[in-house]
N, C-alpha and C. Protein backbone atom coordinates (compact mmCIF):
# COMPACT_ATOMS: atom_id res chain seq x y z
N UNK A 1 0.84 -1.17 0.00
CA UNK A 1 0.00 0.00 0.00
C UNK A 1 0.89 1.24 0.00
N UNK A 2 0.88 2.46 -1.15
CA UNK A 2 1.18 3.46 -0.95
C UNK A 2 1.08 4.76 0.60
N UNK A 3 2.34 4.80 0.65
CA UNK A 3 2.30 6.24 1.96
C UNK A 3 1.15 6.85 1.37
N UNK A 4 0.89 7.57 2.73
CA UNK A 4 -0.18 8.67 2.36
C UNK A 4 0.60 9.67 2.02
N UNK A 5 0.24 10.80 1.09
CA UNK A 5 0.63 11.96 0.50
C UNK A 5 0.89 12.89 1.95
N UNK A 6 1.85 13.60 1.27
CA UNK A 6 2.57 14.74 3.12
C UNK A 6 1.04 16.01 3.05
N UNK A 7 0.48 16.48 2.19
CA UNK A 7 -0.44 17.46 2.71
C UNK A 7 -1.99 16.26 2.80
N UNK A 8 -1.78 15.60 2.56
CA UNK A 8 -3.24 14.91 2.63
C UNK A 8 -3.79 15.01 4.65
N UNK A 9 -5.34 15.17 4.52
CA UNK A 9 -5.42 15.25 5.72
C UNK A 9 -6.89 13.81 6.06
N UNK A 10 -6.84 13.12 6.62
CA UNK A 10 -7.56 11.92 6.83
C UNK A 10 -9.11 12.88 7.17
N UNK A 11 -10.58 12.90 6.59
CA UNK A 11 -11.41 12.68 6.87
C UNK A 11 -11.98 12.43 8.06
N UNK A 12 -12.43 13.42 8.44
CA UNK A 12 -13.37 13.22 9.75
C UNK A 12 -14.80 12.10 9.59
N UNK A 13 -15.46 11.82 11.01
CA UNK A 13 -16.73 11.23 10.67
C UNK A 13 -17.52 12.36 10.78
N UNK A 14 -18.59 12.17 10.10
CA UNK A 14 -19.53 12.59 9.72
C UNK A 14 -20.72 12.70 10.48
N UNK A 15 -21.48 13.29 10.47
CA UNK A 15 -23.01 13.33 11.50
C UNK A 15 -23.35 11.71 11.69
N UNK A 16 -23.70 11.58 10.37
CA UNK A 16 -24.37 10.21 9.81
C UNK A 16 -23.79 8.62 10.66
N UNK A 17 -22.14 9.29 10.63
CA UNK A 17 -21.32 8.09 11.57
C UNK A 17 -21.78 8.01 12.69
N UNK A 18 -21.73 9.17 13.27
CA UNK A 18 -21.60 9.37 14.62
C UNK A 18 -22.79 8.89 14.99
N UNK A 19 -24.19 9.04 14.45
CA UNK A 19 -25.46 8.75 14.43
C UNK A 19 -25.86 7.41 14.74
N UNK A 20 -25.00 6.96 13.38
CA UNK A 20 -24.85 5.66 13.54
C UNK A 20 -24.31 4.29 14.45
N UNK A 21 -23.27 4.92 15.07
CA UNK A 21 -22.42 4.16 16.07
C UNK A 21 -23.43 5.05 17.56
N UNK A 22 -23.93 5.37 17.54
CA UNK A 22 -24.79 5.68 18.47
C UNK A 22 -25.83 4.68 18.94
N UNK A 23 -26.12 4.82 18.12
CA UNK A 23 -28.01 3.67 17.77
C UNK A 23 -27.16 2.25 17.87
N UNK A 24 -25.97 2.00 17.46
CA UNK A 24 -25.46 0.54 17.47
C UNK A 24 -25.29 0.35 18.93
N UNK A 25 -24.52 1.33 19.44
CA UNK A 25 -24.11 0.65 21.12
C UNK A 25 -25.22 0.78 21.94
N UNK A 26 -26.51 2.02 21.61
CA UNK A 26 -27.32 1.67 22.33
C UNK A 26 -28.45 0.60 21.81
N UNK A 27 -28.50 0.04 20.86
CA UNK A 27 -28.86 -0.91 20.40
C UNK A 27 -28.55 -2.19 21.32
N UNK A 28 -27.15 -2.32 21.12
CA UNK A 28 -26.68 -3.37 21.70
C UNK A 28 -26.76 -3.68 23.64
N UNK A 29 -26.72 -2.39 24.22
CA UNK A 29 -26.79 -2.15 25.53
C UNK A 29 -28.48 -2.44 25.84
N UNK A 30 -29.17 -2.01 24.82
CA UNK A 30 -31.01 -2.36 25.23
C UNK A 30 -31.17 -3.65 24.98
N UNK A 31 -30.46 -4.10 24.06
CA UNK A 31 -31.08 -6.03 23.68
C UNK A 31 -30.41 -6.39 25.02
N UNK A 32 -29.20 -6.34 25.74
CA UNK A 32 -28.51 -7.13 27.03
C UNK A 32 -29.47 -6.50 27.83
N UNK A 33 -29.92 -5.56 28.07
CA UNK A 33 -30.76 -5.28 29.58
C UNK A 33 -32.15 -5.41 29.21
N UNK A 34 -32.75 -5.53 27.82
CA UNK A 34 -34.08 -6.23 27.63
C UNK A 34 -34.17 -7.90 27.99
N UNK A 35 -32.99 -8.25 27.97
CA UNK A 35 -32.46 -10.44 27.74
C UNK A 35 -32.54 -10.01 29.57
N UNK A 36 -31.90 -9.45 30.04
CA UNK A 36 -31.94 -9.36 31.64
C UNK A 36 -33.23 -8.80 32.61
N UNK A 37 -34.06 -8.21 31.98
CA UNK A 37 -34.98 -7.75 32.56
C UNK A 37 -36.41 -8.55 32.07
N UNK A 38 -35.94 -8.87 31.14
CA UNK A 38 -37.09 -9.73 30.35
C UNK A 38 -37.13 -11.29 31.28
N UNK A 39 -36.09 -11.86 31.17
CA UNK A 39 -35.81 -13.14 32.03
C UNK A 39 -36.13 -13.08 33.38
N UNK A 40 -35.78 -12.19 33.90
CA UNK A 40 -36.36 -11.83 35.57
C UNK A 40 -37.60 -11.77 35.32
N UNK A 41 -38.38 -11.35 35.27
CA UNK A 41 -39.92 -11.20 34.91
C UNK A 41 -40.57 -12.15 34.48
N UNK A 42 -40.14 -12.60 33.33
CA UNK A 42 -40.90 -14.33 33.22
C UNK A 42 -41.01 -15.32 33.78
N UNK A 43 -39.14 -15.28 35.10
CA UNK A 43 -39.37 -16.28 35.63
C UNK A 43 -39.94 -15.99 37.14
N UNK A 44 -40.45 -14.46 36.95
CA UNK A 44 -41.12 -14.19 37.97
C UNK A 44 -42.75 -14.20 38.24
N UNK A 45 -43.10 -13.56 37.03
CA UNK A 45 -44.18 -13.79 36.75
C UNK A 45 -44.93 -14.69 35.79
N UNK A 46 -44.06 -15.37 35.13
CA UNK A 46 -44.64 -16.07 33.82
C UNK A 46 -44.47 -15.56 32.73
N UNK A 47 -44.86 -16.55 31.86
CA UNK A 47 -44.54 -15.86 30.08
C UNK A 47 -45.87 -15.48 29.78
N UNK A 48 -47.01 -15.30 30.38
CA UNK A 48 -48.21 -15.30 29.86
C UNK A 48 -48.16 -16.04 28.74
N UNK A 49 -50.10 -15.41 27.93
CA UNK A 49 -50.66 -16.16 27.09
C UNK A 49 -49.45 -16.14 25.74
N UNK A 50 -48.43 -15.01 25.33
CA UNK A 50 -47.51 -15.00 24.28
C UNK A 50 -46.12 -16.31 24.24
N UNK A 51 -46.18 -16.81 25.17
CA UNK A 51 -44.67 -17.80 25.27
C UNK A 51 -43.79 -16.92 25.82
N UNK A 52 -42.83 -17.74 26.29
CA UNK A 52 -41.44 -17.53 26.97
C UNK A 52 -40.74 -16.57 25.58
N UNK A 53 -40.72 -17.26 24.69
CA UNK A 53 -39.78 -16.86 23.47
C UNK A 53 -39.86 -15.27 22.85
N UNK A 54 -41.64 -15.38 22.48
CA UNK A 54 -42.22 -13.59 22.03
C UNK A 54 -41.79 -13.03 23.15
N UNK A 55 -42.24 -13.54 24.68
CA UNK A 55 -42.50 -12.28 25.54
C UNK A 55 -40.81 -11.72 25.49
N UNK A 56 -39.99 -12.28 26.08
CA UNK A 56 -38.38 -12.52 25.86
C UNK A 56 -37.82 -11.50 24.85
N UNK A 57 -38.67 -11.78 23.25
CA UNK A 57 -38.02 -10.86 22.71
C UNK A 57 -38.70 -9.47 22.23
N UNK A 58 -40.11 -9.15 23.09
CA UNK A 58 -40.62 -8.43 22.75
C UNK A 58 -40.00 -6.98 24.05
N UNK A 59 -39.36 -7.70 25.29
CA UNK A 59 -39.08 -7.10 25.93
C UNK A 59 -37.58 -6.87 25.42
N UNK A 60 -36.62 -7.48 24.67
CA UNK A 60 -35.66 -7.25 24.27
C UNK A 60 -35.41 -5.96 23.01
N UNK A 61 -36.27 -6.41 22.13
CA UNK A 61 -36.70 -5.25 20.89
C UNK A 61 -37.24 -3.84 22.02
N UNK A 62 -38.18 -3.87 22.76
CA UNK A 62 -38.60 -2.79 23.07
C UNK A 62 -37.16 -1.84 23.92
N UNK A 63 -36.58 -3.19 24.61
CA UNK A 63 -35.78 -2.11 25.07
C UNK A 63 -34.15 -1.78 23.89
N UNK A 64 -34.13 -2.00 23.26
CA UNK A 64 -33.59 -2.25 22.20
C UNK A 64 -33.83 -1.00 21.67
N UNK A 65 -34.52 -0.67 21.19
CA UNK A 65 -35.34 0.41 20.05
C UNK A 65 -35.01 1.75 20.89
N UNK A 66 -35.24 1.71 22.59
CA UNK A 66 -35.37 3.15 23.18
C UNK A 66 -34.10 2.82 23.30
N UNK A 67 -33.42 2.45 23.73
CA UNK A 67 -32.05 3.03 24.41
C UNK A 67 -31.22 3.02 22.65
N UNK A 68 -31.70 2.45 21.89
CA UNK A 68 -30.78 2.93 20.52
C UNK A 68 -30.91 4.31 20.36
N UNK A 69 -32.90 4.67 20.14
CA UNK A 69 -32.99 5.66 19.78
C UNK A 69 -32.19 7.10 20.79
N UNK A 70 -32.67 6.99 22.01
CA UNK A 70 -31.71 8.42 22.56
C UNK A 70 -30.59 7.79 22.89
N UNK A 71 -29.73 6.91 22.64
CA UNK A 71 -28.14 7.05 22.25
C UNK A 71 -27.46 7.52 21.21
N UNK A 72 -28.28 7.26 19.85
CA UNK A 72 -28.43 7.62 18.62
C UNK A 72 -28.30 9.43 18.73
N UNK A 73 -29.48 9.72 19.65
CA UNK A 73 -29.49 11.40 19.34
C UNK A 73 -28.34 12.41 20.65
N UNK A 74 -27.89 11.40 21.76
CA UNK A 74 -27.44 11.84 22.53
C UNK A 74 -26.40 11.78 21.76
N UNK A 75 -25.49 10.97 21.05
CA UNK A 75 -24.01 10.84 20.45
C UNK A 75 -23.64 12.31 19.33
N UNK A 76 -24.93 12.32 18.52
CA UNK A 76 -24.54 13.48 17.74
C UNK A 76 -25.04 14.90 18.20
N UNK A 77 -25.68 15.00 19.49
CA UNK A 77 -25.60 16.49 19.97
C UNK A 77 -24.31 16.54 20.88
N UNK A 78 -23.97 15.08 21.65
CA UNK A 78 -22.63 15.52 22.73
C UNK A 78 -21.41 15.61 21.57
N UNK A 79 -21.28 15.64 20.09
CA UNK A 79 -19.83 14.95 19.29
C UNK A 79 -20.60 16.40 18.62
N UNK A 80 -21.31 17.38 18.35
CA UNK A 80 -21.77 18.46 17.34
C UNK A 80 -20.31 19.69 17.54
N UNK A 81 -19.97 20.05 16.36
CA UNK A 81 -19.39 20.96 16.28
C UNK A 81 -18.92 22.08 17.86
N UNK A 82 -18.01 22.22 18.10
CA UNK A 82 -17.78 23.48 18.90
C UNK A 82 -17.64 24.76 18.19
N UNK A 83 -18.02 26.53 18.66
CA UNK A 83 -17.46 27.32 17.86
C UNK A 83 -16.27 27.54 18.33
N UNK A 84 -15.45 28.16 17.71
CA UNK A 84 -14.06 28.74 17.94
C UNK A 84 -14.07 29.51 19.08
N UNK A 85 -15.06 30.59 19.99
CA UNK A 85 -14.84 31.05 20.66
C UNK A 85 -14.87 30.20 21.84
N UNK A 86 -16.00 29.22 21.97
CA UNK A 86 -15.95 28.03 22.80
C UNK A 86 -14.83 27.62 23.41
N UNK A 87 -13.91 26.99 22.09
CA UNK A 87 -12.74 26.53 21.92
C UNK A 87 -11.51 27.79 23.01
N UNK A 88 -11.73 28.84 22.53
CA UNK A 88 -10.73 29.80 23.03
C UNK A 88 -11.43 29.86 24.70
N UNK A 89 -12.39 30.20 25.02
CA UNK A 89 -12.41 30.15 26.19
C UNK A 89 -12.61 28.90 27.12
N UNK A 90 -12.11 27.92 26.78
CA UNK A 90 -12.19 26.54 27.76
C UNK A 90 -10.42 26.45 27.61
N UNK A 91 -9.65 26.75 26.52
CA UNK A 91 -8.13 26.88 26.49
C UNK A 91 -7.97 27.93 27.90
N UNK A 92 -8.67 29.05 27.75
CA UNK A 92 -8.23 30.17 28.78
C UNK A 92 -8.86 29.65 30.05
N UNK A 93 -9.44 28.98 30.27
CA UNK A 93 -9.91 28.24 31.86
C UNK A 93 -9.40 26.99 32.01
N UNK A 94 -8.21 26.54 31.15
CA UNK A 94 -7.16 25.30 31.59
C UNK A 94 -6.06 26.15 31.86
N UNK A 95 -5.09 27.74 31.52
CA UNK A 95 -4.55 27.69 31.93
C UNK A 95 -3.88 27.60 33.27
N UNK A 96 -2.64 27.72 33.07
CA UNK A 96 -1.87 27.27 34.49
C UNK A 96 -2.08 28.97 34.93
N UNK A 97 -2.15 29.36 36.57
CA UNK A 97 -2.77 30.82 36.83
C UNK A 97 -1.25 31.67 37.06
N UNK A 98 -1.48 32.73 36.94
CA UNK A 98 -0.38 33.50 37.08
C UNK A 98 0.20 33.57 37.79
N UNK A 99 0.90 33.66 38.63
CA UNK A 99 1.05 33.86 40.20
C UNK A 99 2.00 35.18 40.59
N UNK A 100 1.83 36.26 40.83
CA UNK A 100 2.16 37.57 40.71
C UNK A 100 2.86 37.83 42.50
N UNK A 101 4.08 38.39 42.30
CA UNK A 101 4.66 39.17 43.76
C UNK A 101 3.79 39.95 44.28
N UNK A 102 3.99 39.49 45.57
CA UNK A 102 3.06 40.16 46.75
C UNK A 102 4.00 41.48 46.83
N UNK A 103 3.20 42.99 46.96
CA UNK A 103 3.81 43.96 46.72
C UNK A 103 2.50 44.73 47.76
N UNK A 104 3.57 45.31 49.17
CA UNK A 104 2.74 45.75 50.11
C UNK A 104 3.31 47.32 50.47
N UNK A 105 2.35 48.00 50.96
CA UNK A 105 3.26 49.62 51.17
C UNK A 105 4.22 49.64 51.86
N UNK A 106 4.72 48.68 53.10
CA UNK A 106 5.78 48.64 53.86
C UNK A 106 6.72 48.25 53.56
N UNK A 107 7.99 48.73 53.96
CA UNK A 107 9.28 48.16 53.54
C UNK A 107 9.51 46.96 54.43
N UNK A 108 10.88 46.35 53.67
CA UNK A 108 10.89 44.85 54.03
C UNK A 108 11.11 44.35 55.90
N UNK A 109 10.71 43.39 55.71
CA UNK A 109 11.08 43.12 57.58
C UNK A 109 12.76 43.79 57.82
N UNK A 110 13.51 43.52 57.10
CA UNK A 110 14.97 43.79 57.57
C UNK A 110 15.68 45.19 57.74
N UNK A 111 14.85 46.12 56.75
CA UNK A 111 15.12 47.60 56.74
C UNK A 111 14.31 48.69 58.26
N UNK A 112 13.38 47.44 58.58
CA UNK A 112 12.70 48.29 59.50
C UNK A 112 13.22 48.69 60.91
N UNK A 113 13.34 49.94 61.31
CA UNK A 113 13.73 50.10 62.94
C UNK A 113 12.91 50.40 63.45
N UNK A 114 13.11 49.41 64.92
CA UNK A 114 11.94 49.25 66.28
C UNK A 114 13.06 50.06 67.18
């Protein structure tokens, strides 16, 4: 495989990515706590008249669907653009603070006569 070119600059992701890998992990995080919350419940209460299997995956899809959907929209408002001034004032509230000589009207302890 060819080097990359010296001014080439690699591509950012995109809304669409970010969107996307959103809805996947919360996708994936709602089917494990729908399989866990779903199973407690059936074998607590029963599968009712639907079976073990529907109820199982109807509680899996449902929770599936919500935690995709606001992971989906939480990923691309917390990853959205910053403006530049943003940028400049969170730089100016990391710096390191000034620390300036203490400068008082009296002369020093050693010049003084008691």
């Amino acid at each position: 495989m060819p080097p990359v070119p010296a001014g080439a600059q690699p591509a950012g992701t995109t809304v669409f990515d970010k969107w996307k890998m959103g809805a996947m992990m919360g996708s994936t995080v709602g089917v494990i706590i729908g399989f866990i919350f779903g199973s407690v419940n059936i074998m607590r209460y029963g599968a009712g008249p639907n079976g073990v299997m529907r109820s199982l995956g109807q509680y899996m899809l449902g929770s599936g669907a919500t935690f995709g959907f606001f992971m989906s929209i939480g990923s691309v408002v917390r990853t959205d653009t910053i403006s530049p001034e943003a940028l400049e004032a969170f730089a100016r509230s990391r710096r390191r603070p000034m620390i300036m000589e203490y400068r008082s009207n009296q002369p020093p302890p050693e010049s003084r006569t008691t």
